[in-house]
Protein backbone atom coordinates (compact mmCIF):
# COMPACT_ATOMS: atom_id res chain seq x y z
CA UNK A 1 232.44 -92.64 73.90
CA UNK A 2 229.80 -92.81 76.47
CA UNK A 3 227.85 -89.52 77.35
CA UNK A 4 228.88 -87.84 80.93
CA UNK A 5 226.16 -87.32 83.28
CA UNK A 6 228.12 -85.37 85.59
CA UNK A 7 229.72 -82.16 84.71
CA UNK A 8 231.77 -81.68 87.51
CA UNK A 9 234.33 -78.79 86.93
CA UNK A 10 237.87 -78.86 86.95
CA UNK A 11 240.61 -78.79 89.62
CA UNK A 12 240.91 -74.71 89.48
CA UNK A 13 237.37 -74.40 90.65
CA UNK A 14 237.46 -76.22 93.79
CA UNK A 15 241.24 -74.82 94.71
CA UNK A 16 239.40 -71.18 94.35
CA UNK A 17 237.07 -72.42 97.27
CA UNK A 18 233.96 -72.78 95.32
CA UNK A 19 231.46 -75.75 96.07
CA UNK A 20 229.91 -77.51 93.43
CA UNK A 21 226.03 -78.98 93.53
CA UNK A 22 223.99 -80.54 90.54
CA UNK A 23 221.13 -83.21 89.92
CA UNK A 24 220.79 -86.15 87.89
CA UNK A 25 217.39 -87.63 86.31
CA UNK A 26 215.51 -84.75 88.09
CA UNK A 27 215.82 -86.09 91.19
CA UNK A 28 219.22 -87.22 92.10
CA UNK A 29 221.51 -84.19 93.79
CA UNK A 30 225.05 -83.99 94.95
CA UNK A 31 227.08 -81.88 96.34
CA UNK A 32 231.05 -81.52 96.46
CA UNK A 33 232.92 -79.70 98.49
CA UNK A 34 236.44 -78.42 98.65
CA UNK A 35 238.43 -77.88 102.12
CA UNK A 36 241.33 -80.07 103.22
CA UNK A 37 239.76 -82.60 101.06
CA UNK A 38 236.60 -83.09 98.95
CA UNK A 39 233.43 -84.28 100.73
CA UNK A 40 230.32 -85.10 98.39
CA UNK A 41 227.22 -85.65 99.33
CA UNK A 42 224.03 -87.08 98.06
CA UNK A 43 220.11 -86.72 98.54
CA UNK A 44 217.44 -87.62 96.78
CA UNK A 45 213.92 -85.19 95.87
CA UNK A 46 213.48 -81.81 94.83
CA UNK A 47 215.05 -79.68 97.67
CA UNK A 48 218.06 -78.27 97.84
CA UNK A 49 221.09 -78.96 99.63
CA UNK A 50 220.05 -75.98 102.46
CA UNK A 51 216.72 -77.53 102.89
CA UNK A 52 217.32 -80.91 103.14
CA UNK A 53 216.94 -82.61 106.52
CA UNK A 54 220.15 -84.60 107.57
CA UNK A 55 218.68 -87.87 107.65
CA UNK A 56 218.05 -87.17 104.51
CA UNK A 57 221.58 -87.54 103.32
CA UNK A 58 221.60 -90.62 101.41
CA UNK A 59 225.43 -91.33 100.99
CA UNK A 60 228.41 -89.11 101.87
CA UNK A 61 231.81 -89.96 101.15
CA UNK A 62 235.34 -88.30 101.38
CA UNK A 63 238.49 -88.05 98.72
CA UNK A 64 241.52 -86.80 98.95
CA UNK A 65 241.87 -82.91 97.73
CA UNK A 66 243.66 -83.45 94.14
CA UNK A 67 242.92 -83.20 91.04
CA UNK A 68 242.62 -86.83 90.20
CA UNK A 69 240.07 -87.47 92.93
CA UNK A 70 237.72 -85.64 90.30
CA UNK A 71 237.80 -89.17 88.51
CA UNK A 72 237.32 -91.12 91.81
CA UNK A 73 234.62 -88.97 92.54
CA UNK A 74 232.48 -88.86 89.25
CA UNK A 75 232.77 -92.84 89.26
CA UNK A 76 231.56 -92.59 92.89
CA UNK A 77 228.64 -90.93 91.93
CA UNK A 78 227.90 -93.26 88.76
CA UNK A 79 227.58 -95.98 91.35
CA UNK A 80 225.28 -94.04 93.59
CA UNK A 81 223.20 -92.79 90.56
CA UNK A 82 222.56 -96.78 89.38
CA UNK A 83 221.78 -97.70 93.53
CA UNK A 84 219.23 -94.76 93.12
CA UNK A 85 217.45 -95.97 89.67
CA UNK A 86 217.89 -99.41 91.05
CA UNK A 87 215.32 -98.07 94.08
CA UNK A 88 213.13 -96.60 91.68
């Protein structure tokens, strides 16, 4: 079984209104939000989400607010972590 590089909690966590941020390969970052559906963002460097400049924003991409969209949403991100090492 292949190692997961992004521990994205479950369901429960995003349906008690939390938001969820974490980094890949040090410099890497996402972060998902819950609401009426899941928006996840991504940005690149050492700065957090707060004080990162818009234009900054890399990639940003909405799914549907559901537990399965976890899936859609951690293979999302696989494909925007390989565009980033492919940059670098």
């Amino acid at each position: 079984m292949a190692e997961r590089i992004f521990d994205i909690p479950g369901f429960t966590f995003f349906a008690e209104k939390n938001n969820f941020s974490g980094s890949a390969l040090k410099t890497f970052n996402y972060k998902i939000w819950f609401g009426e559906e899941f928006t996840v963002r991504v940005w690149y460097g050492v700065n957090c989400f707060s004080c990162t400049a818009p234009e900054d924003i890399v990639a940003e991409k909405s799914f549907e607010f559901r537990a399965e969209s976890l899936v859609e949403i951690e293979k999302w991100l696989e494909g925007q972590l390989e565009e980033f090492k492919n940059k670098n």
